[in-house]
PDB file of N, CA and C in Angstrom:
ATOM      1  N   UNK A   1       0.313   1.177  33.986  1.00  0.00           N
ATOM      2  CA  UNK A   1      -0.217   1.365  32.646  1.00  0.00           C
ATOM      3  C   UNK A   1       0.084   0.096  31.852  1.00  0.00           C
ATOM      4  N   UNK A   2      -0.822  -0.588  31.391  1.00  0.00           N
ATOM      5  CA  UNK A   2      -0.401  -1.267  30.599  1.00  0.00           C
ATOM      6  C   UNK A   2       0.568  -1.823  28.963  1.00  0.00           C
ATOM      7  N   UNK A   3       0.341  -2.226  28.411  1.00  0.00           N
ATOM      8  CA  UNK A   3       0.924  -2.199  27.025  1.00  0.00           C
ATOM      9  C   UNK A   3       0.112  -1.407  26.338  1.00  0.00           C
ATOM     10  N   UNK A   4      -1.340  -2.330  26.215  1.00  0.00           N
ATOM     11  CA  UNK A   4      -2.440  -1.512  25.239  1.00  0.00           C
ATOM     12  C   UNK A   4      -2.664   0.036  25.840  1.00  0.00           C
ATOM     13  N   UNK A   5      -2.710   0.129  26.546  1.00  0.00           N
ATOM     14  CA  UNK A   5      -3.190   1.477  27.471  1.00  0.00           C
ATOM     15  C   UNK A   5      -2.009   2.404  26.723  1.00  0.00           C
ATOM     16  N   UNK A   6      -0.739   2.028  26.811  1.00  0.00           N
ATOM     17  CA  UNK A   6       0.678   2.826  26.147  1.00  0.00           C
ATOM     18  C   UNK A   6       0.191   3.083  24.623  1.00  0.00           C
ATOM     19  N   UNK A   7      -0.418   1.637  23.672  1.00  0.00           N
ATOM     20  CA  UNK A   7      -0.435   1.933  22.414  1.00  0.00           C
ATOM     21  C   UNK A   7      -1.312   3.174  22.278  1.00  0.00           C
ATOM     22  N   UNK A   8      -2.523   2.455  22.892  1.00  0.00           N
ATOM     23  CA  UNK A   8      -3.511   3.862  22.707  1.00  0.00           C
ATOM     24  C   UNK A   8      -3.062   5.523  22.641  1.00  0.00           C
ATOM     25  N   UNK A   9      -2.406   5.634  24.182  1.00  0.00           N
ATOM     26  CA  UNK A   9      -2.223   7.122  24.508  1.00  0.00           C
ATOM     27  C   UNK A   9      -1.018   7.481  22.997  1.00  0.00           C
ATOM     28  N   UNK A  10      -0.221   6.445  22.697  1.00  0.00           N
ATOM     29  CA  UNK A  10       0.920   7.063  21.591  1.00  0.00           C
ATOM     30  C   UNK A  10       0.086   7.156  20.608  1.00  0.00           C
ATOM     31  N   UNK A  11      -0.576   6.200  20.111  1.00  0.00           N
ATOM     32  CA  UNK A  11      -2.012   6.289  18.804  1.00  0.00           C
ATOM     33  C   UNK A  11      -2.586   7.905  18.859  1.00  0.00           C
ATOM     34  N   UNK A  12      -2.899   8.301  20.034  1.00  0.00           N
ATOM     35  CA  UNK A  12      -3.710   9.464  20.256  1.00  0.00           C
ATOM     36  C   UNK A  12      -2.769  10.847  20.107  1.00  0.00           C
ATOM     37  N   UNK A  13      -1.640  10.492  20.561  1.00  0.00           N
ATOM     38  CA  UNK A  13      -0.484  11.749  20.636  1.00  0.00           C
ATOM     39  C   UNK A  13      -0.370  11.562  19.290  1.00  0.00           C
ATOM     40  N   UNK A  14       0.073  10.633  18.614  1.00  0.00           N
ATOM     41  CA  UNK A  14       0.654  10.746  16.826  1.00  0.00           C
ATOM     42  C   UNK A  14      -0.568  11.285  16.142  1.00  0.00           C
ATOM     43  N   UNK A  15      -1.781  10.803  16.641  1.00  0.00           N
ATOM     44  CA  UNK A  15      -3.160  11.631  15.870  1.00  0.00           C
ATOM     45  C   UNK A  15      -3.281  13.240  15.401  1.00  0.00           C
ATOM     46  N   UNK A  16      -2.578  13.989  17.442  1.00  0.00           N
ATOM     47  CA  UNK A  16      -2.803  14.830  17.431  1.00  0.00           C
ATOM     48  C   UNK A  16      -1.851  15.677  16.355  1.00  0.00           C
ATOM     49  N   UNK A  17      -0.408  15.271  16.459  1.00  0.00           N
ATOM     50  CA  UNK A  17       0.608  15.397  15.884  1.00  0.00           C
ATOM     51  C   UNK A  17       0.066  15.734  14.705  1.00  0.00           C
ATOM     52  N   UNK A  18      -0.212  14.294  13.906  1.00  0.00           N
ATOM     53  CA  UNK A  18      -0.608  14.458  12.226  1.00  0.00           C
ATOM     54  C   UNK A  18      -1.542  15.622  11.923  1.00  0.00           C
ATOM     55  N   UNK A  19      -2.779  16.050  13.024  1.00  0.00           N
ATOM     56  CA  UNK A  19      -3.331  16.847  13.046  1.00  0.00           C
ATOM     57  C   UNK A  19      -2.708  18.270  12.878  1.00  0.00           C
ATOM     58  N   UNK A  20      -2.049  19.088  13.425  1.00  0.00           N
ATOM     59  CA  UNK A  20      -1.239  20.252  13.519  1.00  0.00           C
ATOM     60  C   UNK A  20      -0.113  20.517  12.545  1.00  0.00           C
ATOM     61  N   UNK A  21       0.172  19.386  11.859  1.00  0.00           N
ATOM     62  CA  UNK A  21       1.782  19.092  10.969  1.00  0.00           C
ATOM     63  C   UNK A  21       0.780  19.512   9.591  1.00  0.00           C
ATOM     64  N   UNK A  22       1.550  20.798   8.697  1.00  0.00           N
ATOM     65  CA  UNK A  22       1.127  20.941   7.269  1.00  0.00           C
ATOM     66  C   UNK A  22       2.544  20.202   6.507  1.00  0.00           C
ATOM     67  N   UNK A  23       1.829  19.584   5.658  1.00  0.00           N
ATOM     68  CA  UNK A  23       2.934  18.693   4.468  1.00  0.00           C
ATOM     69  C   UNK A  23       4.088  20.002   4.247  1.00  0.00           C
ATOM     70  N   UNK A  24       5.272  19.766   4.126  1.00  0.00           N
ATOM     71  CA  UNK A  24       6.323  20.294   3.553  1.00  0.00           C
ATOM     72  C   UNK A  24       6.614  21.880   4.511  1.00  0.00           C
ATOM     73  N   UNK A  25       6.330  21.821   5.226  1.00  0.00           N
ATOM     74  CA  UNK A  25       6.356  23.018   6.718  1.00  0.00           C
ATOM     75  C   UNK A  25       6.316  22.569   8.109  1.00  0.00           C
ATOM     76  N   UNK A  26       7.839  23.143   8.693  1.00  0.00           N
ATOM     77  CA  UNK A  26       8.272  22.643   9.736  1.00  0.00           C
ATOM     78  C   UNK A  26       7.299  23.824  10.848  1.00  0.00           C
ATOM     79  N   UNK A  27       6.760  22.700  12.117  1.00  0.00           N
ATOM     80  CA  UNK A  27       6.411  23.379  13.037  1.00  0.00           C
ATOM     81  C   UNK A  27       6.459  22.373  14.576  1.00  0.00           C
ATOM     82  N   UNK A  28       6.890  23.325  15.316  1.00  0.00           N
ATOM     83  CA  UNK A  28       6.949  22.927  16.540  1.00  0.00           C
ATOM     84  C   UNK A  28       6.636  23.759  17.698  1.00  0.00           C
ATOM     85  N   UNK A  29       4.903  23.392  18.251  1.00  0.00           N
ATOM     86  CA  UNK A  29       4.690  24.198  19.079  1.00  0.00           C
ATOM     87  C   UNK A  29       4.649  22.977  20.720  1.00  0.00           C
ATOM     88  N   UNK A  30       4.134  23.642  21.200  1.00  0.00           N
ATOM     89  CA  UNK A  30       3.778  23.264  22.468  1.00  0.00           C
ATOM     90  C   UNK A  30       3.118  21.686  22.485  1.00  0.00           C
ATOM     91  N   UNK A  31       1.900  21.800  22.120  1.00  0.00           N
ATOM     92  CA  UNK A  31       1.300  20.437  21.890  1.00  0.00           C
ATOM     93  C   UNK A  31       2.286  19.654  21.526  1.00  0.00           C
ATOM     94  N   UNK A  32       2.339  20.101  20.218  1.00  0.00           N
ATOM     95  CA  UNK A  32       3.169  18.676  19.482  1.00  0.00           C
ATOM     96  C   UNK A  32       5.045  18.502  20.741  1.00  0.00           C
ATOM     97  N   UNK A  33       4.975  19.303  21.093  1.00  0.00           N
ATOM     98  CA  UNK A  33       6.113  19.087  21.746  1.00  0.00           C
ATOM     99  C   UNK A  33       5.925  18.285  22.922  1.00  0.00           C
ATOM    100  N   UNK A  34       4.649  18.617  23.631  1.00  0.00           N
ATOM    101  CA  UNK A  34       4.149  18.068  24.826  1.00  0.00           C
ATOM    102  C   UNK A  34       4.173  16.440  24.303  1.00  0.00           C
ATOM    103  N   UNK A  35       3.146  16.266  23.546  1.00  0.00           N
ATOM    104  CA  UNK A  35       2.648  14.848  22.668  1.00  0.00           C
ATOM    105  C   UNK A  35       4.075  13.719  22.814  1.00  0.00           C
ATOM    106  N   UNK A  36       5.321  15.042  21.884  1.00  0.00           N
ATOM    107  CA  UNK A  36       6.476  13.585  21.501  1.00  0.00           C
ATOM    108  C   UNK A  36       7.297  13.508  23.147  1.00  0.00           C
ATOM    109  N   UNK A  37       6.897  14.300  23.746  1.00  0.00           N
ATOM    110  CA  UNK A  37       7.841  14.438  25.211  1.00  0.00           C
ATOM    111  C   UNK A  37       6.883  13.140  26.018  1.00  0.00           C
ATOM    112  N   UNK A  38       5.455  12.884  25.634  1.00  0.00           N
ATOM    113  CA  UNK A  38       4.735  11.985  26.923  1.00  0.00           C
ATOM    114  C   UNK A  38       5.133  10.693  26.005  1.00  0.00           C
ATOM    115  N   UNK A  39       5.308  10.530  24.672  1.00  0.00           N
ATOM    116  CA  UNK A  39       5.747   9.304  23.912  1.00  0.00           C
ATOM    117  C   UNK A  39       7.077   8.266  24.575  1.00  0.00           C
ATOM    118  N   UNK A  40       8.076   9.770  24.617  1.00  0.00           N
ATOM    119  CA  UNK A  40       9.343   9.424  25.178  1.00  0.00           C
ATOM    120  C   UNK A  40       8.848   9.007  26.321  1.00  0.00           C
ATOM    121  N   UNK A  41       8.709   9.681  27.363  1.00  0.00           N
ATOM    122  CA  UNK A  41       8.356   8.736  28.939  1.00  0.00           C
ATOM    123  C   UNK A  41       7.482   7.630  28.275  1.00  0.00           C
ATOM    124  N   UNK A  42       6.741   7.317  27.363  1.00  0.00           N
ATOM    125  CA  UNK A  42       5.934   6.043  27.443  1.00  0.00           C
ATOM    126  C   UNK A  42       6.486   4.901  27.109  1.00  0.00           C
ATOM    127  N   UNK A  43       7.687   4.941  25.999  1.00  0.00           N
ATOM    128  CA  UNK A  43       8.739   4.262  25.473  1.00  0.00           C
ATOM    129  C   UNK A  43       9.274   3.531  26.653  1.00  0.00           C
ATOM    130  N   UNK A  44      10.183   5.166  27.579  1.00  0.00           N
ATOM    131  CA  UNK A  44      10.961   3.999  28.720  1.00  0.00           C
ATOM    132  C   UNK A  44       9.873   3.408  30.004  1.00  0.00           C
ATOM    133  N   UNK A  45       8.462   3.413  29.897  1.00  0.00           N
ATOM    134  CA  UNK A  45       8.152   2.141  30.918  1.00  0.00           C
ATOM    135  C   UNK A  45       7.588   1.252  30.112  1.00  0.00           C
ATOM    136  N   UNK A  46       7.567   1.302  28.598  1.00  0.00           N
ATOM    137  CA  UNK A  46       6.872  -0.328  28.060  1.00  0.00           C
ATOM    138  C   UNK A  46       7.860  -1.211  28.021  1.00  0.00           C
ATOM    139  N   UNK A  47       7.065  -2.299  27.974  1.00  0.00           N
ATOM    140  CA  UNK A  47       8.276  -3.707  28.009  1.00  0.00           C
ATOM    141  C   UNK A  47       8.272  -4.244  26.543  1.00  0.00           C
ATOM    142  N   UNK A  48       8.866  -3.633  25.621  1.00  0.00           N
ATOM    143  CA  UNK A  48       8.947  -3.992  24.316  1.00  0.00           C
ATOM    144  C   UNK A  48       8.772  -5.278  23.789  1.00  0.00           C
ATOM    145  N   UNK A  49       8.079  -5.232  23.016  1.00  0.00           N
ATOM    146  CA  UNK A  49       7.853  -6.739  21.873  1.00  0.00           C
ATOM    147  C   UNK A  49       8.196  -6.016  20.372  1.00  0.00           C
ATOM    148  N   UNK A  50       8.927  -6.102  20.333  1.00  0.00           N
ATOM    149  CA  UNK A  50       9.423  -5.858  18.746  1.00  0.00           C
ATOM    150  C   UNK A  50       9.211  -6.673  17.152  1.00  0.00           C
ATOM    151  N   UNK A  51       8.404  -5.968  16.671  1.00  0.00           N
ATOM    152  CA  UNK A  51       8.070  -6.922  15.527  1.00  0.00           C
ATOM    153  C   UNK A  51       8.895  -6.073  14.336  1.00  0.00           C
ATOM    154  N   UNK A  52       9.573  -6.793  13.368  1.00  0.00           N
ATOM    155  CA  UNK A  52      10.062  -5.821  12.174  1.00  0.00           C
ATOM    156  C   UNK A  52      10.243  -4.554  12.798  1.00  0.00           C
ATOM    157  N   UNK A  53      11.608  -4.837  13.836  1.00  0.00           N
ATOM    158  CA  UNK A  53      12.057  -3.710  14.071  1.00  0.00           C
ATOM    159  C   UNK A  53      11.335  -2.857  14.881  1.00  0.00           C
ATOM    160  N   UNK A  54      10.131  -2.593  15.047  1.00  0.00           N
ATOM    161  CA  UNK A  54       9.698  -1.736  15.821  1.00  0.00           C
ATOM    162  C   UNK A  54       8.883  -2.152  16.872  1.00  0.00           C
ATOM    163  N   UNK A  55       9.017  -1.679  18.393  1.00  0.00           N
ATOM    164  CA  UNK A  55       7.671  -2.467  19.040  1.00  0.00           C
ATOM    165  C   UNK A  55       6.434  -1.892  18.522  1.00  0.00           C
ATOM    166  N   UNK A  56       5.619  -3.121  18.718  1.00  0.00           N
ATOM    167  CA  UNK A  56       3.973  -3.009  18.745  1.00  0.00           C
ATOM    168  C   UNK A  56       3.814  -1.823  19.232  1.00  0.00           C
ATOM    169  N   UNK A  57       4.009  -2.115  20.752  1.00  0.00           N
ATOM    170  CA  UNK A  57       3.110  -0.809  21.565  1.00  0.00           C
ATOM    171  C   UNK A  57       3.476   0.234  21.512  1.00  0.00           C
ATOM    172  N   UNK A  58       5.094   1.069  21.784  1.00  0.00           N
ATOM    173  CA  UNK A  58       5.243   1.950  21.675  1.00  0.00           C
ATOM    174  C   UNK A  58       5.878   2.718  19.961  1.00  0.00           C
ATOM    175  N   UNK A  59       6.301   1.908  19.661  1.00  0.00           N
ATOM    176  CA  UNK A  59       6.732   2.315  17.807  1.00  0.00           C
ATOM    177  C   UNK A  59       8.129   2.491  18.185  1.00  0.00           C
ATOM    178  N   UNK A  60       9.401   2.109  19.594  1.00  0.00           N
ATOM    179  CA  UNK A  60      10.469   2.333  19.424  1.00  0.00           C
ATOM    180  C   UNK A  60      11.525   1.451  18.660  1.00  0.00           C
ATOM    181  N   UNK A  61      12.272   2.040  18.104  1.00  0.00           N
ATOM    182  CA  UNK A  61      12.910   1.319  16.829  1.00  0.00           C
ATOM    183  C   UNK A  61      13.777   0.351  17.975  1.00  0.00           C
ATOM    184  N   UNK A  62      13.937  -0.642  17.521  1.00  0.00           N
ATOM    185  CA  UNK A  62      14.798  -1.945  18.183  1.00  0.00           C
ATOM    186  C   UNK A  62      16.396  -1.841  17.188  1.00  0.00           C
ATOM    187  N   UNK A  63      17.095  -1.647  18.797  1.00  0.00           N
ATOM    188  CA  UNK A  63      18.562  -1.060  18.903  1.00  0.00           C
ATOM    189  C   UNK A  63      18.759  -2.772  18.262  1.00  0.00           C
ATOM    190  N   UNK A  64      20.043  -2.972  17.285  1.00  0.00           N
ATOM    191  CA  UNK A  64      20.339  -4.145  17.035  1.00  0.00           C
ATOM    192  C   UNK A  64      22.493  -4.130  17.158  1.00  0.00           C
ATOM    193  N   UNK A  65      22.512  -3.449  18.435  1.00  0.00           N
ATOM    194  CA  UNK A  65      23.965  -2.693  18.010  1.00  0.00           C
ATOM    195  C   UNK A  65      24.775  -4.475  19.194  1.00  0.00           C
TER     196      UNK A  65
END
């Protein structure tokens, strides 16, 4: 999978996400659980480029410890 190929599929999972999420009401079903669970596996095979803290492709915050 590539980089762009990673941004996309996380672009598409956070879509779905924003989609199902009502402002100021917590919910956690299946989808959205599925969505942030394929993010996580997408995180650990990209090869991060971090701009202001976050990579490009996947959005993981850059550890500065």
């Amino acid at each position: 999978m590539t980089q762009l190929e990673i941004r996309k599929r996380i672009d598409d999972n956070n879509r779905i996400i924003e989609n199902i999420l009502k402002p100021n009401q917590f919910t956690l079903n299946n989808i959205i659980s599925n969505a942030l669970a394929e993010n996580r596996k997408l995180q650990k095979i990209c090869i991060h480029n971090f701009v202001d803290g976050y990579c490009e492709y996947c959005d993981m915050e850059e550890n500065n410890d």
